[in-house]
Structure formats: C-alpha cells, structure tokens
Protein backbone atom coordinates (compact mmCIF):
# COMPACT_ATOMS: atom_id res chain seq x y z
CA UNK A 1 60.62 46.46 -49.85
CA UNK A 2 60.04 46.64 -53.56
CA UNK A 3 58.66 43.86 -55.51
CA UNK A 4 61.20 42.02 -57.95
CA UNK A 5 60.96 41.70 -61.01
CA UNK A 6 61.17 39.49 -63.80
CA UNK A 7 64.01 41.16 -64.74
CA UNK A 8 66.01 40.81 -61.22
CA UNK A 9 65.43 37.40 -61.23
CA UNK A 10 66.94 36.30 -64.39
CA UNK A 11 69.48 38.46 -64.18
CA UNK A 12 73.47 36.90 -64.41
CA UNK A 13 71.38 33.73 -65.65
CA UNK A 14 73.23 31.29 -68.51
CA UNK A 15 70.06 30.22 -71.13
CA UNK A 16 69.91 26.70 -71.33
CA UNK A 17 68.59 25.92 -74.95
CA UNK A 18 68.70 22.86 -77.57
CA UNK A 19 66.76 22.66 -81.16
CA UNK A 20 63.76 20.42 -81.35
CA UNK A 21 65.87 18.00 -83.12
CA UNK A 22 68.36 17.28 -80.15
CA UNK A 23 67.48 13.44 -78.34
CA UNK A 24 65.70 13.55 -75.22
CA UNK A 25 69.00 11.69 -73.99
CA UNK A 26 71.19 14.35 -74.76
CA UNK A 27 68.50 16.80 -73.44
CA UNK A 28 68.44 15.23 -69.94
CA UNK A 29 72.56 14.98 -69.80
CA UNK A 30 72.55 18.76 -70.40
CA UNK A 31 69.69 19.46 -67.87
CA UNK A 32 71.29 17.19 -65.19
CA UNK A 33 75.20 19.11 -65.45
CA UNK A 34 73.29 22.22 -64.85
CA UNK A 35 70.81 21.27 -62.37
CA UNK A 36 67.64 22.05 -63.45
CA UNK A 37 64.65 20.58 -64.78
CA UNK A 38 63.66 22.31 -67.88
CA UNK A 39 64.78 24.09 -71.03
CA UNK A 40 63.94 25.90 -73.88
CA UNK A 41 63.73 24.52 -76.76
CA UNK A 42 63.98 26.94 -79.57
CA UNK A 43 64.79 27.21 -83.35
CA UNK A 44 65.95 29.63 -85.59
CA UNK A 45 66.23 31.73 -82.69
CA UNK A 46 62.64 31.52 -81.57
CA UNK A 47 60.99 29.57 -78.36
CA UNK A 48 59.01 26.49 -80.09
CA UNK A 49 58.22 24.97 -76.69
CA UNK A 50 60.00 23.60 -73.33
CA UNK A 51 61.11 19.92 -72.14
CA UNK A 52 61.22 19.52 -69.01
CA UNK A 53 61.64 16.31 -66.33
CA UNK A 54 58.07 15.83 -66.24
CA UNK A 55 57.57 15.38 -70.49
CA UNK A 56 60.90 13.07 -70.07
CA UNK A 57 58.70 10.99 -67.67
CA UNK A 58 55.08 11.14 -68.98
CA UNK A 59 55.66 11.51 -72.96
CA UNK A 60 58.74 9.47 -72.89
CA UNK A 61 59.40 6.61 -70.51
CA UNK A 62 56.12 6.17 -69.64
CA UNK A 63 55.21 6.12 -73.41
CA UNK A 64 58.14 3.63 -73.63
CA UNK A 65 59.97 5.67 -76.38
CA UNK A 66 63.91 5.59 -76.93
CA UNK A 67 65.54 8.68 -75.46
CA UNK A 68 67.98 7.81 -77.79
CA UNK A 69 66.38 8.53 -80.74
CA UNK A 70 63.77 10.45 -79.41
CA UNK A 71 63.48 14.58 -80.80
CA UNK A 72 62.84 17.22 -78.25
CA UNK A 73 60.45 18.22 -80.91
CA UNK A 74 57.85 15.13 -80.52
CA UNK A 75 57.70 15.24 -76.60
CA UNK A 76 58.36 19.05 -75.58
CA UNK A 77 55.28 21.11 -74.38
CA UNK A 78 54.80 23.31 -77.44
CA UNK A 79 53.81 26.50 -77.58
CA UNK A 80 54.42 27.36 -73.64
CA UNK A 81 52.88 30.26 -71.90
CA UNK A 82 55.57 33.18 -71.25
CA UNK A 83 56.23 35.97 -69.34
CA UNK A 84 58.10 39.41 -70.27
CA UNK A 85 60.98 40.66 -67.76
CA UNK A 86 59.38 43.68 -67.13
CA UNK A 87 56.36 42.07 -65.09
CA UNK A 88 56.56 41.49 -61.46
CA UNK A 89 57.85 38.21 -60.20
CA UNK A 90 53.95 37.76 -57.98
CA UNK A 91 52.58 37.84 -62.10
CA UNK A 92 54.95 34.72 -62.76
CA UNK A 93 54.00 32.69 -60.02
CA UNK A 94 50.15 33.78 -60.44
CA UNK A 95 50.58 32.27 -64.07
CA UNK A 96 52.40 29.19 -62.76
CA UNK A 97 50.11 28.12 -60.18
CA UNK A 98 46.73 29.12 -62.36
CA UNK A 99 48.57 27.01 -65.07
CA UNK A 100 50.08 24.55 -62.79
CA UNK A 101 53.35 24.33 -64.49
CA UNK A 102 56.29 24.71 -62.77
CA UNK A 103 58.54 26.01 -65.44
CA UNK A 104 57.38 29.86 -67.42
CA UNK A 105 59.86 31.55 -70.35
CA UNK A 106 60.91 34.63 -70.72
CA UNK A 107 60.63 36.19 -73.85
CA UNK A 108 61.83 39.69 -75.16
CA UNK A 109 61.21 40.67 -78.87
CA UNK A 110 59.78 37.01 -79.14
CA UNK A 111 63.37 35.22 -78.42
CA UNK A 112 63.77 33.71 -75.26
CA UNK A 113 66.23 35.33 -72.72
CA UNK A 114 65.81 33.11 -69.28
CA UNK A 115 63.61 30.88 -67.09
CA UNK A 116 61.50 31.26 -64.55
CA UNK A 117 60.91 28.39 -61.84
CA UNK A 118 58.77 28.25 -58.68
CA UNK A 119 62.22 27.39 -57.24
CA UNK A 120 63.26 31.10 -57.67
CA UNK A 121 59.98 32.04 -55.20
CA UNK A 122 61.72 31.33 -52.21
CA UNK A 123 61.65 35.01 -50.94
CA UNK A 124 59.31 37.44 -49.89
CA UNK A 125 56.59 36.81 -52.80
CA UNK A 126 55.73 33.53 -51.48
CA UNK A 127 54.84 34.38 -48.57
CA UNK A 128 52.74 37.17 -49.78
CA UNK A 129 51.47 35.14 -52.76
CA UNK A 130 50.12 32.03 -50.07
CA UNK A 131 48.35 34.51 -47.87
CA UNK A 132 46.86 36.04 -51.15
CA UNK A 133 45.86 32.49 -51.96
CA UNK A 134 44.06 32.29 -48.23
CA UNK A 135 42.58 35.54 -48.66
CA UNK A 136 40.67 34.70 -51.22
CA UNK A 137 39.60 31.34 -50.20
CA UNK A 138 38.46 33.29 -46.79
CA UNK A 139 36.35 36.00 -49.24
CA UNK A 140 35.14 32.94 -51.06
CA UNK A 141 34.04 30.87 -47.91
CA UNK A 142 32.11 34.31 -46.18
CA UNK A 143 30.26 34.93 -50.12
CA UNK A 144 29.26 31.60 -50.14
C-alpha cells in the first residue's frame, strides 16, 4: 500500500481561518459548528499562528480573560510549526508527537491551504508509526 500524503489527506478539506483580531468567543462558535479544535489564524493572507481548544483553556479561561473581548492575536500559538503537502503523512505525525501538539498547518507558497490533526492518523500510519515508536525504545533498551 502506498504511503499518503499530505496532500491526500487534506484533500476536499474547507480552511477554517479568522484574523488575529476576531474574539476568542467568536473563534470557539466557529470551531464548535465545524467540529474541530483548531484554526488558522492568518492575516493578509499569511499563517500568523493557530488557536486551538487548548490556548482557549490555558491562555484564556484559566488566565481569567473575557472571550468576549479577547483577540485571537493575544492568545493564539504564534508562529506554529508547518508541514508542506508534498511530505508523507508518517513526517506529520513524527512532527506532532516530537512537538507534542496535536494540531500542524499546511502551508504552500507560505499561505496556508489545510490542517493536519492526529485525528486524521486513524489508518495504516499509526499503526506503523507506534511500532516505529517501540522499535526504537527496544534498540534503545539493548544499547543501553
């Protein structure tokens, strides 16, 4: 079976994107009607970072801040890591679990053009990502 790609899994998806000036409020209305727990936030047509549940949690209600007047820009994670579409879909989780975010952009030309999520790994690169993952905790053990 061939390995997808960034590519094939973005494919047929909508971008869900707000400016950094949008509420968090607004933000988490749009995120809950689509179902998911992140988005881009970009301006002037560029990614400037990503909000996702987890900033809405930490950097907002725990920080006791009004979602209501609350800017994407002051509690987004700026300046994300990203993937290109070309790249296998084993690279994106690789990134996501070294960086242990859930959530990685994908950028063409510098302008975002979908999302990744560790949702999307439920197929045949999680399996061979986890035994990956024990083979090299075995290879660490035995050099030990």
């Amino acid at each position: 079976m061939a390995e997808r790609t960034i590519q094939d899994i973005i494919s047929g998806q909508t971008l869900l994107t707000a400016p950094g000036t949008m509420t968090v409020a607004e933000a988490a209305r749009q995120m809950k009607q689509r179902n998911v727990g992140a988005m881009m936030v970009v301006d002037s047509g560029r990614l400037t970072g990503v909000f996702t549940e987890r900033d809405a949690l930490f950097r907002v209600v725990a920080a006791g801040l009004d979602s209501k007047i609350t800017p994407l820009s002051m509690v987004m994670t700026a300046n994300p890591k990203c993937i290109t579409p070309e790249l296998p879909f084993a690279h994106a989780l690789a990134m996501m679990h070294e960086g242990r975010f859930r959530h990685l952009p994908v950028i063409k030309d510098g302008h975002p053009i979908g999302m990744i999520s560790v949702r999307d790994a439920l197929g045949p690169e999680l399996e061979a990502f986890v035994y990956e993952l024990l083979r090299e905790e075995q290879v660490s053990q035995i050099l030990a």
